[in-house]
PDB file of N, CA and C in Angstrom:
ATOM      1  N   UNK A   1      73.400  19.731  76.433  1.00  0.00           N
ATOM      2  CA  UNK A   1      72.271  20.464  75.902  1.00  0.00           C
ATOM      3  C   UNK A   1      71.891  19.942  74.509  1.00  0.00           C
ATOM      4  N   UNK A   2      72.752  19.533  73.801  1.00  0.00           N
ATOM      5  CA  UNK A   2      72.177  18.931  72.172  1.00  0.00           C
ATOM      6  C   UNK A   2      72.018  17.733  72.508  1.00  0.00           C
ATOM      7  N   UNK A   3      72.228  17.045  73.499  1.00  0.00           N
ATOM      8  CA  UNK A   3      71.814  15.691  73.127  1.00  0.00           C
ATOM      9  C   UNK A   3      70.274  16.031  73.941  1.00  0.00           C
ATOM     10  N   UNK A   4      69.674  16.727  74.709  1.00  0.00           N
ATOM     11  CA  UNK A   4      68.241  17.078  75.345  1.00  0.00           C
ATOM     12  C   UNK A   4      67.705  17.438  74.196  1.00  0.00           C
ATOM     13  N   UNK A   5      68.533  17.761  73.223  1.00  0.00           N
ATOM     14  CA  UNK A   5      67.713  18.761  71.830  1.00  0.00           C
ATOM     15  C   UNK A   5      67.363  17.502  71.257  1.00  0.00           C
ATOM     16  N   UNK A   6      68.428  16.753  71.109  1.00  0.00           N
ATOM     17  CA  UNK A   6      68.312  15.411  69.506  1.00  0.00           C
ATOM     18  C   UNK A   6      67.374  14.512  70.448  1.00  0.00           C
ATOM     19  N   UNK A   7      67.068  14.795  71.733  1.00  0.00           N
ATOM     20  CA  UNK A   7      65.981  13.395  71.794  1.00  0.00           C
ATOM     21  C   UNK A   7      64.588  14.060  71.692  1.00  0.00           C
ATOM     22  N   UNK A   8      64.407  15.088  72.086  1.00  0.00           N
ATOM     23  CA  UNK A   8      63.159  16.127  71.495  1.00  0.00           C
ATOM     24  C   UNK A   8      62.908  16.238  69.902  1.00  0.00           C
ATOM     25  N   UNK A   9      63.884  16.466  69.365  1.00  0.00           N
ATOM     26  CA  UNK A   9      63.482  16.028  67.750  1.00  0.00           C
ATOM     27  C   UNK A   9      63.588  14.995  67.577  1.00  0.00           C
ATOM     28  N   UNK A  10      63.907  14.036  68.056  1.00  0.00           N
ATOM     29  CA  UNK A  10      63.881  12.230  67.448  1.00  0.00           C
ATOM     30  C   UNK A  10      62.160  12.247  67.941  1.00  0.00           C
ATOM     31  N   UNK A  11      62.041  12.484  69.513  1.00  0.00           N
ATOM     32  CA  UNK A  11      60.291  11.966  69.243  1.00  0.00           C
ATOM     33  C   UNK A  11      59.431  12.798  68.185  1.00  0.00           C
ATOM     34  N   UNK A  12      60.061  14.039  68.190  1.00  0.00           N
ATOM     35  CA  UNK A  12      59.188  14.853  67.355  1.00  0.00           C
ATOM     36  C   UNK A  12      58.831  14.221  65.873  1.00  0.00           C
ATOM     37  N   UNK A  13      59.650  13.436  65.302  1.00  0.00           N
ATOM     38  CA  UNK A  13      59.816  13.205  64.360  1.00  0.00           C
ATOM     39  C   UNK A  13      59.147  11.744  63.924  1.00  0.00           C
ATOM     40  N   UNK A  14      59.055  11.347  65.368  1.00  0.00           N
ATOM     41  CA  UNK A  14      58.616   9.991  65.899  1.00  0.00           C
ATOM     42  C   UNK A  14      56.873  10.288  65.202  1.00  0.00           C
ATOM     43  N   UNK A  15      56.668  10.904  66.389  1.00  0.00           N
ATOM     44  CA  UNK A  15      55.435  11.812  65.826  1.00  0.00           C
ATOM     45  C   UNK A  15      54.935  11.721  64.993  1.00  0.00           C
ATOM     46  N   UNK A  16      55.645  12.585  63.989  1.00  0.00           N
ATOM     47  CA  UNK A  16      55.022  13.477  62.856  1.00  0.00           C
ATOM     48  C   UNK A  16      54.768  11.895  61.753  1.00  0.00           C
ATOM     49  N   UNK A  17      55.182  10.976  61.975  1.00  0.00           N
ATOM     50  CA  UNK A  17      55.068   9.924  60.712  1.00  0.00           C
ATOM     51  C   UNK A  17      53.108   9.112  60.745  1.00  0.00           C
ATOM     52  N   UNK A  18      52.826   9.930  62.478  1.00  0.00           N
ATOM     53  CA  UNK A  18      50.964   9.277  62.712  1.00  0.00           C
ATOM     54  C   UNK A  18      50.718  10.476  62.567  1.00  0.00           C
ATOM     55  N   UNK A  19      49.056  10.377  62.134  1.00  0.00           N
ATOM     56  CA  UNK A  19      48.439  11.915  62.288  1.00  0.00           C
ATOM     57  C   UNK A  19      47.486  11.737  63.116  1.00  0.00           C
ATOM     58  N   UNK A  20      47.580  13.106  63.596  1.00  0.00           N
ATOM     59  CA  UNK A  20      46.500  13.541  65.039  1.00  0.00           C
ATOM     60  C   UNK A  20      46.987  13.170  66.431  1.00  0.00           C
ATOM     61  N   UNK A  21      46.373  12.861  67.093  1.00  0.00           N
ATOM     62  CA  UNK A  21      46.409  12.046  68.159  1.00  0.00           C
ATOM     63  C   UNK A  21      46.954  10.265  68.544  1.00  0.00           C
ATOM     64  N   UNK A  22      46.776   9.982  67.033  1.00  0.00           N
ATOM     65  CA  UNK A  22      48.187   8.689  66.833  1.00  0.00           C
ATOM     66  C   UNK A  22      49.630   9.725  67.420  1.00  0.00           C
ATOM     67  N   UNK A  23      49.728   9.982  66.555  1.00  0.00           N
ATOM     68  CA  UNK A  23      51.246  10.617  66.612  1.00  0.00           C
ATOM     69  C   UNK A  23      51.771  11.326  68.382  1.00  0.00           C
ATOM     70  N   UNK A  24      50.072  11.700  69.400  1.00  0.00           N
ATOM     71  CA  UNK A  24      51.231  11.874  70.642  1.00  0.00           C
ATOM     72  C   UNK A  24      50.969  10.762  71.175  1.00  0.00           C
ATOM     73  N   UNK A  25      49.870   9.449  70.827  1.00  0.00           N
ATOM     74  CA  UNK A  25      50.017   8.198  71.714  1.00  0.00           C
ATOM     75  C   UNK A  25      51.123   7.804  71.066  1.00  0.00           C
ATOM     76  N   UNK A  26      52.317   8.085  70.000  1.00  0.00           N
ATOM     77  CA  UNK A  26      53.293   7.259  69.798  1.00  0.00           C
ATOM     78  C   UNK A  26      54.386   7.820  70.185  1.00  0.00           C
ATOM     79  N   UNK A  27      54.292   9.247  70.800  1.00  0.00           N
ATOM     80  CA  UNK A  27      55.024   9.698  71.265  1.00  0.00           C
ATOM     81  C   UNK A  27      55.332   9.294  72.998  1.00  0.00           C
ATOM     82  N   UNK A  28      54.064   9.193  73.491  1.00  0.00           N
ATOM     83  CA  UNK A  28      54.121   8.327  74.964  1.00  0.00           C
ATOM     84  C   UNK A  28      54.320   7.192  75.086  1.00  0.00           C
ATOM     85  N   UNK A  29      54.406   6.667  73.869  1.00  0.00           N
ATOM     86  CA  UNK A  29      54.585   5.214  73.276  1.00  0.00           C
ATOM     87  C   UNK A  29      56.110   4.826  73.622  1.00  0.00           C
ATOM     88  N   UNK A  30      56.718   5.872  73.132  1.00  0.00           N
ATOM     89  CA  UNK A  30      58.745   5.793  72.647  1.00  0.00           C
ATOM     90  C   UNK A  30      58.921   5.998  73.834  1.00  0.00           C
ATOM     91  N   UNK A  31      58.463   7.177  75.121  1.00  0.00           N
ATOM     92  CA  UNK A  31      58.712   7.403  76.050  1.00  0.00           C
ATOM     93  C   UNK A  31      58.544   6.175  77.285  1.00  0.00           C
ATOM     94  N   UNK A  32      57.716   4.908  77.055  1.00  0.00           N
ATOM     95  CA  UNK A  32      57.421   3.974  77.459  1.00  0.00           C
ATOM     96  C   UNK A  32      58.693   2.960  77.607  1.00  0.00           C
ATOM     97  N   UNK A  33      59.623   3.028  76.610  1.00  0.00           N
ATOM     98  CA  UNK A  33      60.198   2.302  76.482  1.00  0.00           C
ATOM     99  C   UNK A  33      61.883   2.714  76.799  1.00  0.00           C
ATOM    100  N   UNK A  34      62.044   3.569  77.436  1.00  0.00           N
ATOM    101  CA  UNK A  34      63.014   4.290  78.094  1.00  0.00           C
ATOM    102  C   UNK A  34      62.793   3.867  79.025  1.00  0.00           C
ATOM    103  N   UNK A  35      64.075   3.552  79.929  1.00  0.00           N
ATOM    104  CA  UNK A  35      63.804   3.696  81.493  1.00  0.00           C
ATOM    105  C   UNK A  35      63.742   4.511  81.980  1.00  0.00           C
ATOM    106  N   UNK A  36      63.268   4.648  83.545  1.00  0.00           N
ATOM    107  CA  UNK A  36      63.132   5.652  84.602  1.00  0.00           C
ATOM    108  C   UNK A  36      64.403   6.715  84.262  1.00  0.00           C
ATOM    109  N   UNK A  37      65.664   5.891  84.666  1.00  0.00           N
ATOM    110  CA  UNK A  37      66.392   7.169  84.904  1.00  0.00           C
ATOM    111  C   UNK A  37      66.816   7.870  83.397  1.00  0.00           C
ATOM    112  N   UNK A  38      67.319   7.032  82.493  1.00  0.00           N
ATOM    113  CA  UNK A  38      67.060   8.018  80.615  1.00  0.00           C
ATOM    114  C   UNK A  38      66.311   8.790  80.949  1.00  0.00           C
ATOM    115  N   UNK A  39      64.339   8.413  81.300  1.00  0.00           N
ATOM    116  CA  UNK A  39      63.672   9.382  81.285  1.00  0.00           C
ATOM    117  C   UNK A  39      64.038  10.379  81.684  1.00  0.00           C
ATOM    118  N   UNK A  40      64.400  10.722  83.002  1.00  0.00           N
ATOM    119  CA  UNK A  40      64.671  11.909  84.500  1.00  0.00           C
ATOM    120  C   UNK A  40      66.042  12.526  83.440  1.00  0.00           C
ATOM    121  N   UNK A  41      67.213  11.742  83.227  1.00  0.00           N
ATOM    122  CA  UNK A  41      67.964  12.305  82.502  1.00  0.00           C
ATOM    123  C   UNK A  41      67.685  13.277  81.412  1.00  0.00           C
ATOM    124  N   UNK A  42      66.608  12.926  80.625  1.00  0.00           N
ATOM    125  CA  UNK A  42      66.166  14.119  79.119  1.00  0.00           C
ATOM    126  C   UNK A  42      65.300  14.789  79.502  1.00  0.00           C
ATOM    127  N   UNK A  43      64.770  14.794  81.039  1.00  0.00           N
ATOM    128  CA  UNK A  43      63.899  15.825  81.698  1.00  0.00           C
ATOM    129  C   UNK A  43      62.464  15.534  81.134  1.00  0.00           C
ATOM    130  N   UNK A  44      62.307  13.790  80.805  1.00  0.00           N
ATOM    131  CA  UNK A  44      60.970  13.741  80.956  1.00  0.00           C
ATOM    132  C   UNK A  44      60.303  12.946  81.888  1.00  0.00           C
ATOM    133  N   UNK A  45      58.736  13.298  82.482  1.00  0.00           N
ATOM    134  CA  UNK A  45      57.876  12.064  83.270  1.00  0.00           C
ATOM    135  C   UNK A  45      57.839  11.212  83.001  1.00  0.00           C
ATOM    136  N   UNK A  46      56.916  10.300  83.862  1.00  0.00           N
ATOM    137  CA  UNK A  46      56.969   9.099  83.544  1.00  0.00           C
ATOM    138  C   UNK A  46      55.273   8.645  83.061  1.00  0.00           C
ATOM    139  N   UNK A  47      55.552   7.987  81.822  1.00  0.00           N
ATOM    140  CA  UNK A  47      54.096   7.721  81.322  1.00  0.00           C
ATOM    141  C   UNK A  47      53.042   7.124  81.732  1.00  0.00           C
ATOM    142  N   UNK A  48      52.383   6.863  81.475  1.00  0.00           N
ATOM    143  CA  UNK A  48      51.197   6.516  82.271  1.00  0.00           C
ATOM    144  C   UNK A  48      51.528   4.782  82.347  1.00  0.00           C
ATOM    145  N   UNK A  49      51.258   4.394  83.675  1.00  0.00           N
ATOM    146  CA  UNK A  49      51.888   2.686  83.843  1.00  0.00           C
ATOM    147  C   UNK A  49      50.949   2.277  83.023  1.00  0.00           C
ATOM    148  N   UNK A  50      49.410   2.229  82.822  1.00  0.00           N
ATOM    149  CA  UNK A  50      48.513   1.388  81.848  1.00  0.00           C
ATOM    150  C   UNK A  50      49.398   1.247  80.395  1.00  0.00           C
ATOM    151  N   UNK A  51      49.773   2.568  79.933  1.00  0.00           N
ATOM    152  CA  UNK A  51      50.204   2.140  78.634  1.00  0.00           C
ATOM    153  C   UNK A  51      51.544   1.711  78.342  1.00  0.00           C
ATOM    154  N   UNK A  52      52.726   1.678  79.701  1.00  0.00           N
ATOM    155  CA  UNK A  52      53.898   1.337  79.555  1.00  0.00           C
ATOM    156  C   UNK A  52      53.264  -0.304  79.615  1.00  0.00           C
ATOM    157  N   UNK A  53      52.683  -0.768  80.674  1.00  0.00           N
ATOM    158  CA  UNK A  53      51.930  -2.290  80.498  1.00  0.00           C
ATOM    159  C   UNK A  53      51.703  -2.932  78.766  1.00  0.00           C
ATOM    160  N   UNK A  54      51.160  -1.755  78.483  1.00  0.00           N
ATOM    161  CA  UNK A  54      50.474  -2.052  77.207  1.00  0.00           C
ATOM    162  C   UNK A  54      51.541  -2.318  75.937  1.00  0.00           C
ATOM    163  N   UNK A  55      52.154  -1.373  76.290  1.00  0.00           N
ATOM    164  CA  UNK A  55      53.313  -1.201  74.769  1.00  0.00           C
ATOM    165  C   UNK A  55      54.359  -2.110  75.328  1.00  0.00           C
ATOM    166  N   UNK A  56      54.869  -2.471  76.444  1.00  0.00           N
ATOM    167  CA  UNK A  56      56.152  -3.757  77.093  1.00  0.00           C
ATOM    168  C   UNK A  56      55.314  -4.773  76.509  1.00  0.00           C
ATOM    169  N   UNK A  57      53.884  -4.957  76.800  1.00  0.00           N
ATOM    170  CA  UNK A  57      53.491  -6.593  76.519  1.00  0.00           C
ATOM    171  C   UNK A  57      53.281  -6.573  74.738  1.00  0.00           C
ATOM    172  N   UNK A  58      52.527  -5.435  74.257  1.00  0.00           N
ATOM    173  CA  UNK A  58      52.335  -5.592  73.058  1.00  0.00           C
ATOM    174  C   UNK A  58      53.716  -6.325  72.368  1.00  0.00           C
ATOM    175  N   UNK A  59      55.265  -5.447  72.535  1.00  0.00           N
ATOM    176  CA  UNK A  59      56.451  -6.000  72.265  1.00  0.00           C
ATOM    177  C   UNK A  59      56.818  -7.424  71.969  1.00  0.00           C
ATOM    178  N   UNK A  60      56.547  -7.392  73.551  1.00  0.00           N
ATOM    179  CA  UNK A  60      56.546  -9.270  73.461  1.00  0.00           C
ATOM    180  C   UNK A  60      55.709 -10.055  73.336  1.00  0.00           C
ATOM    181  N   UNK A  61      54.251  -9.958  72.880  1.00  0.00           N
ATOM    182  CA  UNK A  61      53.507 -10.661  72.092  1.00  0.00           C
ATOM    183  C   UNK A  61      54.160 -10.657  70.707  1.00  0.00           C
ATOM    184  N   UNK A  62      54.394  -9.392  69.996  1.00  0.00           N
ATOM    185  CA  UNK A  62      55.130  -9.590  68.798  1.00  0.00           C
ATOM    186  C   UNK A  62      56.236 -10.695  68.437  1.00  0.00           C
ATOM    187  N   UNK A  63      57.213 -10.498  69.220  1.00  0.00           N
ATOM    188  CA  UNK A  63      57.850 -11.133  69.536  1.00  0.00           C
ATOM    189  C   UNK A  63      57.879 -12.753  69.530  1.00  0.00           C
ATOM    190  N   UNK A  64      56.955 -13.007  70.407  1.00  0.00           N
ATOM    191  CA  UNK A  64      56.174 -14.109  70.323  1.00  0.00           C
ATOM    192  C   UNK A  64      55.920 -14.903  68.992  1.00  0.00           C
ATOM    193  N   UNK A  65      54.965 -13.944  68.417  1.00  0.00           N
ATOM    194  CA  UNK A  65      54.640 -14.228  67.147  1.00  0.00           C
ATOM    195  C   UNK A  65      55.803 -14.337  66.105  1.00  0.00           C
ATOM    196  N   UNK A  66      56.468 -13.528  66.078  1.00  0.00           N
ATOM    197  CA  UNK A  66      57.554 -13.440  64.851  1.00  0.00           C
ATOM    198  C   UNK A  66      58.447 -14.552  65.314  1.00  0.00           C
ATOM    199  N   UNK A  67      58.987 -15.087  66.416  1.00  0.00           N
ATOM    200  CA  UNK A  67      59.371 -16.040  66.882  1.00  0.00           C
ATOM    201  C   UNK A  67      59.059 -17.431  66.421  1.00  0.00           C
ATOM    202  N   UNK A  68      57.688 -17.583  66.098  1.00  0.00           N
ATOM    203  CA  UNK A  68      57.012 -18.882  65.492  1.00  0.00           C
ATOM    204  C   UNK A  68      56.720 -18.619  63.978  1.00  0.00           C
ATOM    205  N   UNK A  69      57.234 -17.949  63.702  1.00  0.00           N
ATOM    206  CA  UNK A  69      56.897 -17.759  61.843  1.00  0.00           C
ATOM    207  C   UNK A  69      57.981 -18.170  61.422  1.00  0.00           C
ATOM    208  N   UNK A  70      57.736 -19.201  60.331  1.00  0.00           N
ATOM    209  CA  UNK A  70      58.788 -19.832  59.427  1.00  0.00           C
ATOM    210  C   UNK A  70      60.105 -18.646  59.183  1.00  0.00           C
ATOM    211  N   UNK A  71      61.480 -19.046  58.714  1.00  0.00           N
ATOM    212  CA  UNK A  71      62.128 -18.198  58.102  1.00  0.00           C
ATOM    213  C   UNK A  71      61.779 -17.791  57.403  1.00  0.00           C
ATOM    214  N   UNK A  72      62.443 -16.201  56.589  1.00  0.00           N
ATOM    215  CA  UNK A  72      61.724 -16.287  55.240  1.00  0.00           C
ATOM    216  C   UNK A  72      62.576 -16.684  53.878  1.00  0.00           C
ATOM    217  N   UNK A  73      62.242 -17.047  52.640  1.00  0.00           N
ATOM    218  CA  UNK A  73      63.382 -17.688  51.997  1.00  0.00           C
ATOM    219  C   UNK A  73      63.857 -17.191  51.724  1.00  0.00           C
ATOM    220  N   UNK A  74      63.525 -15.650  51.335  1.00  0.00           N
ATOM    221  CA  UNK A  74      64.706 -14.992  51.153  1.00  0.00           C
ATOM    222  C   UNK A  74      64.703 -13.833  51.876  1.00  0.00           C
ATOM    223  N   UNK A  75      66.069 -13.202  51.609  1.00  0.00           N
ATOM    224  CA  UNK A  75      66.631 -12.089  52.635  1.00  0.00           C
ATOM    225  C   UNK A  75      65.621 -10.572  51.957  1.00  0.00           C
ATOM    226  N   UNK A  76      65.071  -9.948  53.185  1.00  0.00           N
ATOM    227  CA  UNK A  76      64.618  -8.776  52.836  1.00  0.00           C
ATOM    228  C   UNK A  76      65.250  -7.776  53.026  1.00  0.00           C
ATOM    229  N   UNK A  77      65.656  -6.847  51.781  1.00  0.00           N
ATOM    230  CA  UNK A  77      67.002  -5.945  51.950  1.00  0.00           C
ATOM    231  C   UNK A  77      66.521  -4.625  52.726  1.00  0.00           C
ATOM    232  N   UNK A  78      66.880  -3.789  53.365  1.00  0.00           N
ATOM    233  CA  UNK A  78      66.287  -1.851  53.128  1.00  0.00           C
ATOM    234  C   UNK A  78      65.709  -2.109  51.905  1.00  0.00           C
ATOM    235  N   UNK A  79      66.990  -1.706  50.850  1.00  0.00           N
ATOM    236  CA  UNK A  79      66.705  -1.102  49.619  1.00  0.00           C
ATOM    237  C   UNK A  79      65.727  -1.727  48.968  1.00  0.00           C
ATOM    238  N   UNK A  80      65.247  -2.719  49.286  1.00  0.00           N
ATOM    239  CA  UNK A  80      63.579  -3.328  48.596  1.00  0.00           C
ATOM    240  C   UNK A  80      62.214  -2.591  49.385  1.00  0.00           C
ATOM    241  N   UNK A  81      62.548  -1.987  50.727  1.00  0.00           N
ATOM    242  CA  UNK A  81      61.900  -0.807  51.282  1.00  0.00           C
ATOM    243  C   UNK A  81      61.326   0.435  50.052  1.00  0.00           C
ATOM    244  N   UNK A  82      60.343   0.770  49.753  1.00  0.00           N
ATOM    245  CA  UNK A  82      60.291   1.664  49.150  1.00  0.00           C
ATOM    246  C   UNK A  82      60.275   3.156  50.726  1.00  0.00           C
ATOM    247  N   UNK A  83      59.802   2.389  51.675  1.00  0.00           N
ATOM    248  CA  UNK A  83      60.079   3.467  52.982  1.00  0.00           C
ATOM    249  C   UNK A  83      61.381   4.024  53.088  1.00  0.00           C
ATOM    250  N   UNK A  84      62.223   3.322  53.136  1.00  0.00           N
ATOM    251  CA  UNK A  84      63.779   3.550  53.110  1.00  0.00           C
ATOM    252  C   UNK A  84      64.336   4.047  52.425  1.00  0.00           C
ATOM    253  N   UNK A  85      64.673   5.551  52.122  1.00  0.00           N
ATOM    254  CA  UNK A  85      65.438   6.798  51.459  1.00  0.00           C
ATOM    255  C   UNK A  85      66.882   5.946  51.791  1.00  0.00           C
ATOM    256  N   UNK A  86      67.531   6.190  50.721  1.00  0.00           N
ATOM    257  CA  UNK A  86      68.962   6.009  50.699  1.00  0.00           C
ATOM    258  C   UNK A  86      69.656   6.710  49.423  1.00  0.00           C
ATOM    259  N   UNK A  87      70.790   6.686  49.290  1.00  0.00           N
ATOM    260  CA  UNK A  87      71.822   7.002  47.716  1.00  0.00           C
ATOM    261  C   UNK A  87      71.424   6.091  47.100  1.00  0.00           C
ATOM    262  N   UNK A  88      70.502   6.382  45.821  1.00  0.00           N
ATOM    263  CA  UNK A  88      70.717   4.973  44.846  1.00  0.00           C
ATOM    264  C   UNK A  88      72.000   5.577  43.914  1.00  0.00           C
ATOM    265  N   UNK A  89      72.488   7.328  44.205  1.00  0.00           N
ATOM    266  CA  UNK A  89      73.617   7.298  42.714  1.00  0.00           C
ATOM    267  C   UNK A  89      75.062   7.297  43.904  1.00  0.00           C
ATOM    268  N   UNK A  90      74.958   6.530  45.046  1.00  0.00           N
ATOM    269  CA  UNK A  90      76.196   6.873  46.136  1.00  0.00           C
ATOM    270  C   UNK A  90      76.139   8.409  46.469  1.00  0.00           C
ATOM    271  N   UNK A  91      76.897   8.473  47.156  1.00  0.00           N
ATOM    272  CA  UNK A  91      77.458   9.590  47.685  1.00  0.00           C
ATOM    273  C   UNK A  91      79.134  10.163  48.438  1.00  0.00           C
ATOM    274  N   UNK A  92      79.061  11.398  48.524  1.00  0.00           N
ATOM    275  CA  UNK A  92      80.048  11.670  48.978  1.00  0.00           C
ATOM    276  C   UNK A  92      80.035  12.284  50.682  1.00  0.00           C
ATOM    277  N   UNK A  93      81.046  11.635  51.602  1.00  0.00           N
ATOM    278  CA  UNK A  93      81.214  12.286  52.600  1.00  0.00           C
ATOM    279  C   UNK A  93      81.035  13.613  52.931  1.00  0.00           C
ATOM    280  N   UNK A  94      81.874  14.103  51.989  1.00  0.00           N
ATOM    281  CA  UNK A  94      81.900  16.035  52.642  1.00  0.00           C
ATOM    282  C   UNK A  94      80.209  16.681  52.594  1.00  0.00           C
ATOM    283  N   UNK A  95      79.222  15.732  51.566  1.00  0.00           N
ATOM    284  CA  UNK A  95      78.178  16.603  51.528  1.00  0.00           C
ATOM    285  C   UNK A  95      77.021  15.827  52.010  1.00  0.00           C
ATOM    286  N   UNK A  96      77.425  14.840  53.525  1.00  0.00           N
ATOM    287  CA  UNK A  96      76.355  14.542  53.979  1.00  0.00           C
ATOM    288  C   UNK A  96      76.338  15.456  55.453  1.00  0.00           C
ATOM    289  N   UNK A  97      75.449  15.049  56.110  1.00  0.00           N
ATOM    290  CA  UNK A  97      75.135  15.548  57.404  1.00  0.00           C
ATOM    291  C   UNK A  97      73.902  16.766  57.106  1.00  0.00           C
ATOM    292  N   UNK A  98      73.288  17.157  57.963  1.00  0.00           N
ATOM    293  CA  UNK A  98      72.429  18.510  58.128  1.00  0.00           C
ATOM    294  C   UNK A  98      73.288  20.083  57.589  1.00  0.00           C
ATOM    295  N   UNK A  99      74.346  20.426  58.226  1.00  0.00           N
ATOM    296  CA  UNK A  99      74.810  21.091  58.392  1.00  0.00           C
ATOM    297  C   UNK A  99      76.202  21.046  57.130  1.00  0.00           C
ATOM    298  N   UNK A 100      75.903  21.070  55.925  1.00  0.00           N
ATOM    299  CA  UNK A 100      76.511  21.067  54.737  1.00  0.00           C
ATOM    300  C   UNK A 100      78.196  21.509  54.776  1.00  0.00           C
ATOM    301  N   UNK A 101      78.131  23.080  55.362  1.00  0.00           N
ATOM    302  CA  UNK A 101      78.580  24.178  55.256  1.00  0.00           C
ATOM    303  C   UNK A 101      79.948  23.483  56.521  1.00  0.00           C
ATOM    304  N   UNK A 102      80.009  22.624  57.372  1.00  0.00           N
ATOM    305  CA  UNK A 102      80.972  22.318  58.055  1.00  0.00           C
ATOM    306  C   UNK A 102      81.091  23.349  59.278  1.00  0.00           C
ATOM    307  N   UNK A 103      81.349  23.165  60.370  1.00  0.00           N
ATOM    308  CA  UNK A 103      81.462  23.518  61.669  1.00  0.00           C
ATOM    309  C   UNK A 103      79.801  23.419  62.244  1.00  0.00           C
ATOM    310  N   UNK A 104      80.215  23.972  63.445  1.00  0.00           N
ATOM    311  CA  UNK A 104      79.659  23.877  64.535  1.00  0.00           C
ATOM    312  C   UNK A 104      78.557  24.852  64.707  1.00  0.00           C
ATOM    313  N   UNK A 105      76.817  24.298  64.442  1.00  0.00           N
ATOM    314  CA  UNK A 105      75.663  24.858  64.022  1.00  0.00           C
ATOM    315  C   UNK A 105      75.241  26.087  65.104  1.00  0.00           C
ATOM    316  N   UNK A 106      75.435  25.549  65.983  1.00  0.00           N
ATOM    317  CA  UNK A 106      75.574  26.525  67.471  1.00  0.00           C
ATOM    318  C   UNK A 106      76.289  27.909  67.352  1.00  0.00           C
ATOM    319  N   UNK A 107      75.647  29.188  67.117  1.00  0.00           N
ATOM    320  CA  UNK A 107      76.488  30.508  67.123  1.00  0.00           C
ATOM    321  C   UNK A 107      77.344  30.322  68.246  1.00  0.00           C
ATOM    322  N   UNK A 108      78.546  30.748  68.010  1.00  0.00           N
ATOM    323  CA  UNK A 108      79.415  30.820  69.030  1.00  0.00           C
ATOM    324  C   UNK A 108      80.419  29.617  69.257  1.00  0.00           C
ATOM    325  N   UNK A 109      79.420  28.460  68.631  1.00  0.00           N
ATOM    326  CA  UNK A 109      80.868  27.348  69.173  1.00  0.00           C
ATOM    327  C   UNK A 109      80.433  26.842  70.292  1.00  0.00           C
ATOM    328  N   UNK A 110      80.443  25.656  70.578  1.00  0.00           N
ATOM    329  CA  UNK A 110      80.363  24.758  71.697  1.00  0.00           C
ATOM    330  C   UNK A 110      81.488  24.995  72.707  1.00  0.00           C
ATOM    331  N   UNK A 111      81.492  25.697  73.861  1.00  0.00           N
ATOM    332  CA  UNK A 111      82.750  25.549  75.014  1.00  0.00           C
ATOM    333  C   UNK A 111      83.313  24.403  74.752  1.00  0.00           C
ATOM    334  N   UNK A 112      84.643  24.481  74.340  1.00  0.00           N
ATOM    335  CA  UNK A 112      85.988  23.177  74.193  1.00  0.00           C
ATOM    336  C   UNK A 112      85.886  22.498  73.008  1.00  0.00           C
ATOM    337  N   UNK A 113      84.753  22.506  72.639  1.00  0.00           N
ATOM    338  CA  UNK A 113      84.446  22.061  70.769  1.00  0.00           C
ATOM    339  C   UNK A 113      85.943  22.443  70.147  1.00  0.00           C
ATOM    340  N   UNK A 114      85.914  20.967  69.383  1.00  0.00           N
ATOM    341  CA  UNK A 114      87.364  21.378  68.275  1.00  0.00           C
ATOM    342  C   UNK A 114      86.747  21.664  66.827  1.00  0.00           C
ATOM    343  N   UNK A 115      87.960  22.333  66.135  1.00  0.00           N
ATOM    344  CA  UNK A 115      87.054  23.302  65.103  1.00  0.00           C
ATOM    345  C   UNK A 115      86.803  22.060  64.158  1.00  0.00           C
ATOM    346  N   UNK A 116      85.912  22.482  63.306  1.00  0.00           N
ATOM    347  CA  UNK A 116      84.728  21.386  62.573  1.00  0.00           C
ATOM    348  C   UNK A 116      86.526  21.252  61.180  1.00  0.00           C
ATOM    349  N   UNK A 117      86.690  19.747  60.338  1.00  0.00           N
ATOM    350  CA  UNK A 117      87.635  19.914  60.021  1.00  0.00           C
ATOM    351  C   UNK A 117      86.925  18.925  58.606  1.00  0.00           C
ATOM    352  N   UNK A 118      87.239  18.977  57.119  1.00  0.00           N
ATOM    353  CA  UNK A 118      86.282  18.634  56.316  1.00  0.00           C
ATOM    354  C   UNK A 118      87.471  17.826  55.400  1.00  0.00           C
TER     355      UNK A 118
END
């Protein structure tokens, strides 16, 4: 059941970075690129074949292209990303994740879940 949850918020999230109607063609977009049975597995359809056509070839035209472009001379890091959130002061283990507070977000506890340990 949480992993049906975390792929519903991964597209959701997929989403939310286009606005309007970008954001659900990029959502049928991600779903394109799953196979059949993943799909059936997270309990979703199957997208429309025009745009699975569209987004498989777009791929590998890219592909294509980035394929024939010189190296570049130098290495492009994340952290030269201004997109890319990270620790610039480090961090500590115990106070990453969503769920700060340690254990198991689910009232009740996951059946057979071992207790959350920090």
């Amino acid at each position: 059941m949480a992993l049906l949850l975390t792929i519903g918020v991964t597209l959701d999230l997929f989403q939310s970075w286009y606005p309007g109607p970008a954001g659900t063609l990029m959502r049928s977009a991600s779903l394109c690129l799953l196979d059949a049975p993943l799909r059936e597995a997270f309990g979703y359809g199957a997208p429309p074949a025009a745009l699975s056509v569209v987004v498989r070839g777009s791929l590998r035209l890219r592909g294509r292209v980035v394929r024939r472009l010189p190296p570049r001379r130098e290495p492009f890091h994340a952290r030269q990303n201004s997109n890319v959130r990270g620790y610039p002061n480090g961090y500590r283990v115990a106070e990453l994740g969503t769920f700060p507070g340690g254990g198991c977000p689910v009232a009740g506890g996951a059946a057979g879940a071992a207790p959350a340990t920090d």
